[in-house]
PDB file of N, CA and C in Angstrom:
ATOM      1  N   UNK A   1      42.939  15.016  27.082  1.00  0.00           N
ATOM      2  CA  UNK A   1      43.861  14.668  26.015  1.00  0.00           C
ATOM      3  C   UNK A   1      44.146  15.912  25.183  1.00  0.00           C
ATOM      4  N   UNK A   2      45.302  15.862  24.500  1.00  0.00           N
ATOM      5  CA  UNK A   2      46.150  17.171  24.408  1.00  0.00           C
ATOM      6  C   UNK A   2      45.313  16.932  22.470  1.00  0.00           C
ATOM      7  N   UNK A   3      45.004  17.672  21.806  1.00  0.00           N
ATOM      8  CA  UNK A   3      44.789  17.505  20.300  1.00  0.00           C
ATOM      9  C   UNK A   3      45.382  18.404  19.840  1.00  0.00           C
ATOM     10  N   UNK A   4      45.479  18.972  18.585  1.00  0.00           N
ATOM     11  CA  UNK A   4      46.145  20.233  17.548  1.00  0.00           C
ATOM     12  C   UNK A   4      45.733  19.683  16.305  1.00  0.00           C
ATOM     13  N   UNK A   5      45.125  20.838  15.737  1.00  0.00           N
ATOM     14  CA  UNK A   5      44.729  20.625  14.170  1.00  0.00           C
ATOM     15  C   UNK A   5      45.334  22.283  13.787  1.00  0.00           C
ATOM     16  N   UNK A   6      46.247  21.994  12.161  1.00  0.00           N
ATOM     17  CA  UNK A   6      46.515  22.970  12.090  1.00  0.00           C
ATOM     18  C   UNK A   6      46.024  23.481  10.575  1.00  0.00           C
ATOM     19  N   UNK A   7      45.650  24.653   9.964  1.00  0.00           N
ATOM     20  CA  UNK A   7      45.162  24.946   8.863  1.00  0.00           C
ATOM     21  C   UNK A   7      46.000  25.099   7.713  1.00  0.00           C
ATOM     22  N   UNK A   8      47.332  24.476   7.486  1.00  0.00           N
ATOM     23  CA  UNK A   8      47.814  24.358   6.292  1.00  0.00           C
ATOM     24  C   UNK A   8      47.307  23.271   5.659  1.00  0.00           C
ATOM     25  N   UNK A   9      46.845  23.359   3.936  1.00  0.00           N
ATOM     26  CA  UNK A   9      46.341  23.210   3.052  1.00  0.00           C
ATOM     27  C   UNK A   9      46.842  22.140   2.192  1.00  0.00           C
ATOM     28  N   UNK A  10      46.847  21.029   1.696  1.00  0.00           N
ATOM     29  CA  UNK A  10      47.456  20.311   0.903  1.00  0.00           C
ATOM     30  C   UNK A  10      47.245  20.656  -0.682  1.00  0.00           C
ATOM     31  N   UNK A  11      48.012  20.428  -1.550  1.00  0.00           N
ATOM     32  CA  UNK A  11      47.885  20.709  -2.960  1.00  0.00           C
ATOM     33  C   UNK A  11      48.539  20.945  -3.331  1.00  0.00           C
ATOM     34  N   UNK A  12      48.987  19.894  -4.004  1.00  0.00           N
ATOM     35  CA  UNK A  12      50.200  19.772  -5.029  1.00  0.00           C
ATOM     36  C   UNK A  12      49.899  20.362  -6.430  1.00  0.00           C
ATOM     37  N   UNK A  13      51.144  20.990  -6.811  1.00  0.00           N
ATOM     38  CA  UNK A  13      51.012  22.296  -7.954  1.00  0.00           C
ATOM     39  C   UNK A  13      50.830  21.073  -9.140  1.00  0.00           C
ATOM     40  N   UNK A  14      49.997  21.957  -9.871  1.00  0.00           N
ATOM     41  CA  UNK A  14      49.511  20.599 -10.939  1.00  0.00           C
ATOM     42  C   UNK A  14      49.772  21.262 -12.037  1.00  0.00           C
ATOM     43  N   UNK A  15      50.581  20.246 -13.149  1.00  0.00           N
ATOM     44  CA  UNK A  15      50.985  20.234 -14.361  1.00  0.00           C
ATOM     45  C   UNK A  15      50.577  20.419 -15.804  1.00  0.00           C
ATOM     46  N   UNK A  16      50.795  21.130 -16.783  1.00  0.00           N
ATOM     47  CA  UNK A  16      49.357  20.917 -17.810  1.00  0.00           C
ATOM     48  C   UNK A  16      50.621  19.419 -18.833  1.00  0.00           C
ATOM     49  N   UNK A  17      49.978  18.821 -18.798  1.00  0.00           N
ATOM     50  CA  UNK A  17      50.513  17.674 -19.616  1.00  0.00           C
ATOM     51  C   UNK A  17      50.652  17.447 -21.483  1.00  0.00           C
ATOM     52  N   UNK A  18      51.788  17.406 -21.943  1.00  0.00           N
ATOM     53  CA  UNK A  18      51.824  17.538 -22.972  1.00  0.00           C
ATOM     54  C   UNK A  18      51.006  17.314 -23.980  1.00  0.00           C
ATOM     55  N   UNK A  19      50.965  17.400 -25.315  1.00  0.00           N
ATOM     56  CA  UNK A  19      50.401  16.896 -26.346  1.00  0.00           C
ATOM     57  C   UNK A  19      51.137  16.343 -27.169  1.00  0.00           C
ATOM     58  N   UNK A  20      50.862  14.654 -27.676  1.00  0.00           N
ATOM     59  CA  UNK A  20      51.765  13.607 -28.197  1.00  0.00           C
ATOM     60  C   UNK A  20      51.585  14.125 -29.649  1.00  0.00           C
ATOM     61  N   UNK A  21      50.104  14.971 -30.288  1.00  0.00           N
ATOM     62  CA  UNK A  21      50.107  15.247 -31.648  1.00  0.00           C
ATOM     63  C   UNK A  21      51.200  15.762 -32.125  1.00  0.00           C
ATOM     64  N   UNK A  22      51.871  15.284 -33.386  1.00  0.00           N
ATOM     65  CA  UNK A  22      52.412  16.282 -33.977  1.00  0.00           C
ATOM     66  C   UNK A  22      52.194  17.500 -34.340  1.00  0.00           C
ATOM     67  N   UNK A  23      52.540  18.565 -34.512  1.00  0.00           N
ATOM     68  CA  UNK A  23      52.332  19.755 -35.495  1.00  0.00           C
ATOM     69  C   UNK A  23      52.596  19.742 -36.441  1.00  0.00           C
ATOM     70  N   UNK A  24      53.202  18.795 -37.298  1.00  0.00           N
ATOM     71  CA  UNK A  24      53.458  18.844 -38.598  1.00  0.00           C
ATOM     72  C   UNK A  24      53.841  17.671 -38.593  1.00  0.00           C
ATOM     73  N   UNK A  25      52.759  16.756 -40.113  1.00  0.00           N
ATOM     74  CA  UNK A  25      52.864  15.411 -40.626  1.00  0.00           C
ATOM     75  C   UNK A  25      54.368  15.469 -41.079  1.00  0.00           C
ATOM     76  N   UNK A  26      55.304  13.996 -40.567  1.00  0.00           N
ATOM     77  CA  UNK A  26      56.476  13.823 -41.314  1.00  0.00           C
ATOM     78  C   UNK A  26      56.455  12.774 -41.852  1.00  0.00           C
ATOM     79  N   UNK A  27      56.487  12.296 -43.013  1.00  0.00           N
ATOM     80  CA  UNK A  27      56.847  11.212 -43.738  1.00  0.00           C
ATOM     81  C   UNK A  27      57.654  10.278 -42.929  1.00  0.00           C
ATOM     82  N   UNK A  28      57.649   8.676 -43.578  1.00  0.00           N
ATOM     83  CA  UNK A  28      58.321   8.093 -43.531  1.00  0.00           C
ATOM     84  C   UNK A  28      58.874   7.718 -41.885  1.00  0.00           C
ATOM     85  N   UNK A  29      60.154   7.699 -42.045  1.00  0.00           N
ATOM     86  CA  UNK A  29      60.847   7.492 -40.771  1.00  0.00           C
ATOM     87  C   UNK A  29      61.208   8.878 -39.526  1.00  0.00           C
ATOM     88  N   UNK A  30      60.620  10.158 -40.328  1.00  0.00           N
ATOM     89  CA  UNK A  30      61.113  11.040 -39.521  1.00  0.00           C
ATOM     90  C   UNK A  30      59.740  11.257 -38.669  1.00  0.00           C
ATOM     91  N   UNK A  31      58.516  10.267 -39.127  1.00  0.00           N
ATOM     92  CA  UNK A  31      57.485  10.517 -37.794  1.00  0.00           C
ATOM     93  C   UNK A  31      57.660   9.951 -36.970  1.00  0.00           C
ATOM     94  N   UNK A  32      58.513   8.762 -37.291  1.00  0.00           N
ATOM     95  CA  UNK A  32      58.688   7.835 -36.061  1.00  0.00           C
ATOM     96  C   UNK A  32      59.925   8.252 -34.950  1.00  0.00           C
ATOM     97  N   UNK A  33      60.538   9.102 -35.685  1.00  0.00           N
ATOM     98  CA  UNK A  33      61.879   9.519 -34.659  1.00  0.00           C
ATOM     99  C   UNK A  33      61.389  10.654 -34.330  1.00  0.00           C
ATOM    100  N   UNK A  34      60.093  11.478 -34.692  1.00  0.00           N
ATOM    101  CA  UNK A  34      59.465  12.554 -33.592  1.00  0.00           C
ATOM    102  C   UNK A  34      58.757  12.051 -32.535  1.00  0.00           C
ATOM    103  N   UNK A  35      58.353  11.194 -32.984  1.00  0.00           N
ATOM    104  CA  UNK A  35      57.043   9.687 -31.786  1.00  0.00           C
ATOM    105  C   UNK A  35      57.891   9.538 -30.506  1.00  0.00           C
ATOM    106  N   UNK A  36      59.252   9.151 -31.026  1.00  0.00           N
ATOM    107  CA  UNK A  36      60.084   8.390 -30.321  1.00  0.00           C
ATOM    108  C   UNK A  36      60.954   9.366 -29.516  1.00  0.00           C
ATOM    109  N   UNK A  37      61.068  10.764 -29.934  1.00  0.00           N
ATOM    110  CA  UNK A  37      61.745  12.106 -29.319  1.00  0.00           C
ATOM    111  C   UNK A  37      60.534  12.366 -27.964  1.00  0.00           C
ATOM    112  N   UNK A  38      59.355  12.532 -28.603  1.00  0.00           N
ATOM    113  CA  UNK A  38      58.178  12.919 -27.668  1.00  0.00           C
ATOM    114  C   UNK A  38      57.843  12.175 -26.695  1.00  0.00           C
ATOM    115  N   UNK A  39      57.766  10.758 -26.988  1.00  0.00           N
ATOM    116  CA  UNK A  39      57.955   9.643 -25.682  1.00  0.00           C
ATOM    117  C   UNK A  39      58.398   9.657 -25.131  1.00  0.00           C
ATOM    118  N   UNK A  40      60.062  10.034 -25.343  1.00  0.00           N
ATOM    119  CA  UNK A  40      60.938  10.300 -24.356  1.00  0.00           C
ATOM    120  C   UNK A  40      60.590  11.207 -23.823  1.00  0.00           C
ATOM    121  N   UNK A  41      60.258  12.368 -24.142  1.00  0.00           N
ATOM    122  CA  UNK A  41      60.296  13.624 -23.328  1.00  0.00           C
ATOM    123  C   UNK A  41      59.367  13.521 -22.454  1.00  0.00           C
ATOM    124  N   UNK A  42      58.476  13.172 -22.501  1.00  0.00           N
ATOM    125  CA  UNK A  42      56.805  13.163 -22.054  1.00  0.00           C
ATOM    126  C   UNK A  42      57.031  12.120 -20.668  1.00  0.00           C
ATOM    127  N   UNK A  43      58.066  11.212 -20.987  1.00  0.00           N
ATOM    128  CA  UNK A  43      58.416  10.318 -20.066  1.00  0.00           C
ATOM    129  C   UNK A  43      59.356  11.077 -19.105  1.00  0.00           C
ATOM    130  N   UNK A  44      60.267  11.597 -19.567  1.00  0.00           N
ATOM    131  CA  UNK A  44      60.920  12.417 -18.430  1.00  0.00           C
ATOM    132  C   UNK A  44      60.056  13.685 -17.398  1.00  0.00           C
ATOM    133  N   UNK A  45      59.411  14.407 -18.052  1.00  0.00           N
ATOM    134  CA  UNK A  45      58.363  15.422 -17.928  1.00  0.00           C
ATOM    135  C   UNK A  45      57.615  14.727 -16.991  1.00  0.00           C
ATOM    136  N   UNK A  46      57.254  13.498 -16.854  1.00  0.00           N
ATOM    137  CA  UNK A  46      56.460  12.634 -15.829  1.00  0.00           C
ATOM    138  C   UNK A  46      57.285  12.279 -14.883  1.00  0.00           C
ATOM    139  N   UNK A  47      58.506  12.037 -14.917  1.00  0.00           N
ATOM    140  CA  UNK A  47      58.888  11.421 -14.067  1.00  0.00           C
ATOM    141  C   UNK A  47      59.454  12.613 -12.838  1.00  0.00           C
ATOM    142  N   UNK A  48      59.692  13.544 -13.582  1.00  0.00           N
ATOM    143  CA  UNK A  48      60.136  15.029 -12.727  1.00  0.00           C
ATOM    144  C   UNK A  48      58.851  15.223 -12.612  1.00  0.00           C
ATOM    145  N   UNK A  49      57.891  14.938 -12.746  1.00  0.00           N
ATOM    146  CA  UNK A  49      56.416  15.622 -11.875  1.00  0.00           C
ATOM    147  C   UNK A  49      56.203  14.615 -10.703  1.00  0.00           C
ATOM    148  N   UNK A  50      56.584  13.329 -10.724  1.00  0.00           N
ATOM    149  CA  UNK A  50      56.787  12.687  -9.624  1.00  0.00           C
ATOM    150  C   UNK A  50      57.731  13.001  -8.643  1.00  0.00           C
ATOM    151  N   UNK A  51      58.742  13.018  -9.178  1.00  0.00           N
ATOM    152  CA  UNK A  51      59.467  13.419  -8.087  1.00  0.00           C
ATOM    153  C   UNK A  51      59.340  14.619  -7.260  1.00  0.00           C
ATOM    154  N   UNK A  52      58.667  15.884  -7.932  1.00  0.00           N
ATOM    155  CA  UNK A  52      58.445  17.271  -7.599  1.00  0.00           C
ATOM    156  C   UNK A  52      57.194  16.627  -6.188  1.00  0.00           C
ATOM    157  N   UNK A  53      56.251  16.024  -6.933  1.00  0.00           N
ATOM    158  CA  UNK A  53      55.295  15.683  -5.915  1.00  0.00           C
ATOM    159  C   UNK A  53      55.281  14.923  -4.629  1.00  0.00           C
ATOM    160  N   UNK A  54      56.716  13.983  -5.099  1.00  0.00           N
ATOM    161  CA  UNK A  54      56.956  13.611  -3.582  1.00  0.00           C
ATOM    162  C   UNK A  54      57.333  14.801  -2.777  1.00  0.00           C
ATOM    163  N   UNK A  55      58.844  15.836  -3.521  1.00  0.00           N
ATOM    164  CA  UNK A  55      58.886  16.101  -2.678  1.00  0.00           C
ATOM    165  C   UNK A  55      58.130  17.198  -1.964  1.00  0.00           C
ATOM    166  N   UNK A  56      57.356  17.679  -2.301  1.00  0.00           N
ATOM    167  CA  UNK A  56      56.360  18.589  -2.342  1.00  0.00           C
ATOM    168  C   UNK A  56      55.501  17.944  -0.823  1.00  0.00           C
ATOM    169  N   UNK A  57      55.029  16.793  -1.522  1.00  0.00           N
ATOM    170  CA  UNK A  57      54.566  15.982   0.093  1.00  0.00           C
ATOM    171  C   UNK A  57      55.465  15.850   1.169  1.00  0.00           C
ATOM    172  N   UNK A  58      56.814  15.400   1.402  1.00  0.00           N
ATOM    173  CA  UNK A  58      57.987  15.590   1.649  1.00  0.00           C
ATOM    174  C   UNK A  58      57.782  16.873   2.693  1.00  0.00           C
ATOM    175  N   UNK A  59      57.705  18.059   1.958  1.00  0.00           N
ATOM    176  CA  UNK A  59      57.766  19.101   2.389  1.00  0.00           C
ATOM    177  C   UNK A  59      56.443  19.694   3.429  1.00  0.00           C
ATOM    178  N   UNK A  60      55.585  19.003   2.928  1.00  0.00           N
ATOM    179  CA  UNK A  60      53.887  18.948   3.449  1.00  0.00           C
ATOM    180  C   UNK A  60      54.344  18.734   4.800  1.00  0.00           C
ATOM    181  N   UNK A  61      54.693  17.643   5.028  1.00  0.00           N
ATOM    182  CA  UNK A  61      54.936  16.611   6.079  1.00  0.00           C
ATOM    183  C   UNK A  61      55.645  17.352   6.965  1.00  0.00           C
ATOM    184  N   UNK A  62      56.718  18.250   6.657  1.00  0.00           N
ATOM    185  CA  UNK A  62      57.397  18.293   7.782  1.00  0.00           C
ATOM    186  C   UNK A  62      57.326  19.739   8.321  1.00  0.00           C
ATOM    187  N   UNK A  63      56.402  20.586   7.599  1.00  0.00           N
ATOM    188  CA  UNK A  63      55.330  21.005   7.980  1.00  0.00           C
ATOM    189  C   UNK A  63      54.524  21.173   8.674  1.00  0.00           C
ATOM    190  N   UNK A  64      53.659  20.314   8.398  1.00  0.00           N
ATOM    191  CA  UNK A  64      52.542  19.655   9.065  1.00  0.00           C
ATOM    192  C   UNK A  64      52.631  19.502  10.583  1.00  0.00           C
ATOM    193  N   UNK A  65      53.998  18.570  10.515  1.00  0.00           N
ATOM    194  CA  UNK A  65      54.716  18.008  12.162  1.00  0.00           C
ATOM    195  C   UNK A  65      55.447  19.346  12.736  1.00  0.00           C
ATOM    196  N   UNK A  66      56.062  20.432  11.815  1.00  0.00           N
ATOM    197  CA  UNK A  66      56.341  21.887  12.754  1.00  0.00           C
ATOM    198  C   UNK A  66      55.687  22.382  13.233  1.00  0.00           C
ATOM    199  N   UNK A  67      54.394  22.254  12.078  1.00  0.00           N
ATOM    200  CA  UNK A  67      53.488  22.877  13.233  1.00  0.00           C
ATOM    201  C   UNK A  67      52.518  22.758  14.217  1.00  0.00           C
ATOM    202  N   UNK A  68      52.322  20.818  14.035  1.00  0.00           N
ATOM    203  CA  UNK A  68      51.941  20.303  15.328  1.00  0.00           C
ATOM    204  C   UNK A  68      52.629  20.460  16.695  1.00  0.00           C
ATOM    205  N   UNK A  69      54.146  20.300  16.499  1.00  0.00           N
ATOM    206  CA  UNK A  69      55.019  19.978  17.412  1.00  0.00           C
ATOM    207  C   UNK A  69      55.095  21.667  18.096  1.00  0.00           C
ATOM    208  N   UNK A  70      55.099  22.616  17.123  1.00  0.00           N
ATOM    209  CA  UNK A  70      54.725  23.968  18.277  1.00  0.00           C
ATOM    210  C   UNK A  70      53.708  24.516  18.314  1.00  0.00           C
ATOM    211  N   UNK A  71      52.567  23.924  17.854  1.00  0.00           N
ATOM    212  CA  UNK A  71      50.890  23.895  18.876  1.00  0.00           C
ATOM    213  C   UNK A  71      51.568  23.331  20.329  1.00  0.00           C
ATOM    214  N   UNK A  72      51.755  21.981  20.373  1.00  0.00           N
ATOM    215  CA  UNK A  72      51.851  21.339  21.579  1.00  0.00           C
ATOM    216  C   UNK A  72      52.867  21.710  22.175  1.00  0.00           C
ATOM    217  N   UNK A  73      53.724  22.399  22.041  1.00  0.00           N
ATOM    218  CA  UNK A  73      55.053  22.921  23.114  1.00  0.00           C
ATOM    219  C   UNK A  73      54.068  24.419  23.729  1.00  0.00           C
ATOM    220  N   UNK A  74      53.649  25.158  22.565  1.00  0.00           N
ATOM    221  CA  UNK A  74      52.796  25.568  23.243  1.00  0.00           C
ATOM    222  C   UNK A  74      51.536  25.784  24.557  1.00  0.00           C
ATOM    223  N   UNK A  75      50.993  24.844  24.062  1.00  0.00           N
ATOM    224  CA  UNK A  75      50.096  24.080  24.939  1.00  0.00           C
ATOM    225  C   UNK A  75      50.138  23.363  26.386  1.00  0.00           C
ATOM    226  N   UNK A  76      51.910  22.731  26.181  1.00  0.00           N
ATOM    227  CA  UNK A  76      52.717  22.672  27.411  1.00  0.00           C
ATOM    228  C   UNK A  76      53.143  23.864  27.915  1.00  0.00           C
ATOM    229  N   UNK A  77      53.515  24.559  27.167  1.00  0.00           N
ATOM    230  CA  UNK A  77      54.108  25.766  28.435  1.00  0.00           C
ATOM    231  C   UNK A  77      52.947  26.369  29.080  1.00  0.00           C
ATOM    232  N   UNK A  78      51.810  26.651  28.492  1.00  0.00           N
ATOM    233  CA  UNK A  78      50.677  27.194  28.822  1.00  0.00           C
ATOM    234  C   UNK A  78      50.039  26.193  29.638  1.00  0.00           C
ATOM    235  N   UNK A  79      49.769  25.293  30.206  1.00  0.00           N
ATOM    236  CA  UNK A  79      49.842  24.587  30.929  1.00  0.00           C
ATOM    237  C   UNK A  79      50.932  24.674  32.388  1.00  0.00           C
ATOM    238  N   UNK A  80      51.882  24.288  32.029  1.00  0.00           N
ATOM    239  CA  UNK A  80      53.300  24.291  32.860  1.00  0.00           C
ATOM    240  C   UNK A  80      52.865  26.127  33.482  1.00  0.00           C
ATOM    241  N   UNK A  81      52.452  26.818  32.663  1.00  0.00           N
ATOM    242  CA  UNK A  81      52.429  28.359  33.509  1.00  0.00           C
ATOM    243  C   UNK A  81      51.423  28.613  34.679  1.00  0.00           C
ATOM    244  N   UNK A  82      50.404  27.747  34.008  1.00  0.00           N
ATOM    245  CA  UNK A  82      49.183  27.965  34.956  1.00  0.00           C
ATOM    246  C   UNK A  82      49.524  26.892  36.319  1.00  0.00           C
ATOM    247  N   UNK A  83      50.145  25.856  35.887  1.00  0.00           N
ATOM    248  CA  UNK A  83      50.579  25.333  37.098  1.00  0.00           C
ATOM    249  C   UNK A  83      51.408  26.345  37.989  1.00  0.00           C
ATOM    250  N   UNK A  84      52.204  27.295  37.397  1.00  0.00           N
ATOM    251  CA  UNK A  84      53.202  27.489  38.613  1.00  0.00           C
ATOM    252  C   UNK A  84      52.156  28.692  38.447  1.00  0.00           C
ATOM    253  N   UNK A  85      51.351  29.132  38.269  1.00  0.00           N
ATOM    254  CA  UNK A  85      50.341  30.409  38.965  1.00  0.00           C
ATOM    255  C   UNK A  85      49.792  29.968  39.991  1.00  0.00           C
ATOM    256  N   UNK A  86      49.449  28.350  40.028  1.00  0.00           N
ATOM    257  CA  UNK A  86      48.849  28.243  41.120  1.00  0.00           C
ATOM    258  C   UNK A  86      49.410  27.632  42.230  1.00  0.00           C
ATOM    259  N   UNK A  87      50.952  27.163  42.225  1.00  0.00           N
ATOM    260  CA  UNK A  87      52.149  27.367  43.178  1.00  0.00           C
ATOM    261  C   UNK A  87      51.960  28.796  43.880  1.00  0.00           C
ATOM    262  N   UNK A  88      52.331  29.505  43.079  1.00  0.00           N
ATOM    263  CA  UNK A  88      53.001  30.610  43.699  1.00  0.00           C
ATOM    264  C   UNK A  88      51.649  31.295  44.147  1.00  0.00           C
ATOM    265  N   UNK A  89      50.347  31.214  44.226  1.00  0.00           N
ATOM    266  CA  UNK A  89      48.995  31.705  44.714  1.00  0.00           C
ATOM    267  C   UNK A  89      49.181  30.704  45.777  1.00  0.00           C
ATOM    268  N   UNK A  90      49.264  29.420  46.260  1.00  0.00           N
ATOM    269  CA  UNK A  90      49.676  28.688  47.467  1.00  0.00           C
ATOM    270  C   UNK A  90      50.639  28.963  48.357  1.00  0.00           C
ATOM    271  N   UNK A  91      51.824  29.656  47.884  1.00  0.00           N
ATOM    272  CA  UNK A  91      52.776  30.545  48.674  1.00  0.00           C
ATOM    273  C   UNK A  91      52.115  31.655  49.445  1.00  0.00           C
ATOM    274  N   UNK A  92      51.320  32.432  48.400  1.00  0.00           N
ATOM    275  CA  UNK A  92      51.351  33.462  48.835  1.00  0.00           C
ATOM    276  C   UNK A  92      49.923  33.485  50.229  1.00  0.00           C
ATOM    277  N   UNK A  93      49.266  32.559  49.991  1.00  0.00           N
ATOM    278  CA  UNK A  93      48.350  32.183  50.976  1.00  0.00           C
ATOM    279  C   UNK A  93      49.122  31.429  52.031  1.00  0.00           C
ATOM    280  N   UNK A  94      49.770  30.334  52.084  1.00  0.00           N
ATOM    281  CA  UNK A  94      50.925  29.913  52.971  1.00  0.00           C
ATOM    282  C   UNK A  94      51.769  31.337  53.979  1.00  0.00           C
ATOM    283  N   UNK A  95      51.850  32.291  53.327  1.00  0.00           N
ATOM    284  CA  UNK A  95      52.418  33.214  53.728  1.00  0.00           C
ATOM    285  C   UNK A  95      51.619  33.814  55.167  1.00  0.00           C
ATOM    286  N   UNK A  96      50.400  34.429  54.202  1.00  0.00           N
ATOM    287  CA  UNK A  96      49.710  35.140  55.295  1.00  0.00           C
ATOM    288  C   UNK A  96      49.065  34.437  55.757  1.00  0.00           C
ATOM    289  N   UNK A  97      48.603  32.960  55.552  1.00  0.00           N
ATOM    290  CA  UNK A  97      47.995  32.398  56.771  1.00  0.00           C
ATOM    291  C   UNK A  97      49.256  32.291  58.032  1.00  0.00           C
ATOM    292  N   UNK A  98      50.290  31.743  57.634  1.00  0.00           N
ATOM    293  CA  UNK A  98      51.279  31.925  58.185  1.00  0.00           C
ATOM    294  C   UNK A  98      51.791  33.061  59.138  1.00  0.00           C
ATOM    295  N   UNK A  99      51.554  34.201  58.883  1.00  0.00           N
ATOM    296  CA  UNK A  99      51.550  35.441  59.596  1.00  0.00           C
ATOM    297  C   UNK A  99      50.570  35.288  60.819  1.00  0.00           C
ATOM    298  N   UNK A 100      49.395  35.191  60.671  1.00  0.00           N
ATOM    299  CA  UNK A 100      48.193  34.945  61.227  1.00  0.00           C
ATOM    300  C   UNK A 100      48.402  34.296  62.627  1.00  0.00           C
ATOM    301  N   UNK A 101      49.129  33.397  62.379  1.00  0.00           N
ATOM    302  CA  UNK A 101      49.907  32.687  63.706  1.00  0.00           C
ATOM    303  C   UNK A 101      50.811  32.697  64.245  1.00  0.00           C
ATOM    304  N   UNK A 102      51.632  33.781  64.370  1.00  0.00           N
ATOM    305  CA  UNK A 102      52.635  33.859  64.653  1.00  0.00           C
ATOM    306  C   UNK A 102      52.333  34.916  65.741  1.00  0.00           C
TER     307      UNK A 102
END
């Protein structure tokens, strides 16, 4: 049975994740519309780290399968060669036994 293991590495680039503290106490209603600025952001900031990470895996993947798929083409031709080495070593014995009787 034909196997391939190949040594690329998984690891997805990792993020340093915000901080919800304020830097500066705001009174009233303007802490709540910094709360509410930072949520948002923090929420988008997550959601583009998801997506980065799919495609990042995405990218893993097809990878992964390039370079399985030419281990094993490999592996076939190197195969497929040694077969016809030992064709053409049957010729060449075919030959001169062939001579031999003639």
């Amino acid at each position: 049975m034909i196997g391939y293991r190949s040594g690329l590495r998984y690891g997805i680039p990792s993020v340093v994740e915000p901080s919800t503290a304020m830097p500066v106490s705001f009174p009233g209603a303007g802490g709540d519309v910094y709360s509410g600025l930072m949520d948002r952001n923090i929420s988008k900031q997550r959601l583009a780290q998801e997506n980065a990470a799919a495609e990042y895996d995405a990218q893993y993947r097809d990878a992964q399968r390039n370079l399985l798929l030419g281990g094993l083409r490999d592996m076939s031709t190197a195969a497929e060669n040694q077969r016809d080495i030992g064709r053409s070593r049957m010729g060449l014995m075919n030959s001169l036994l062939g001579g031999l009787y003639k």
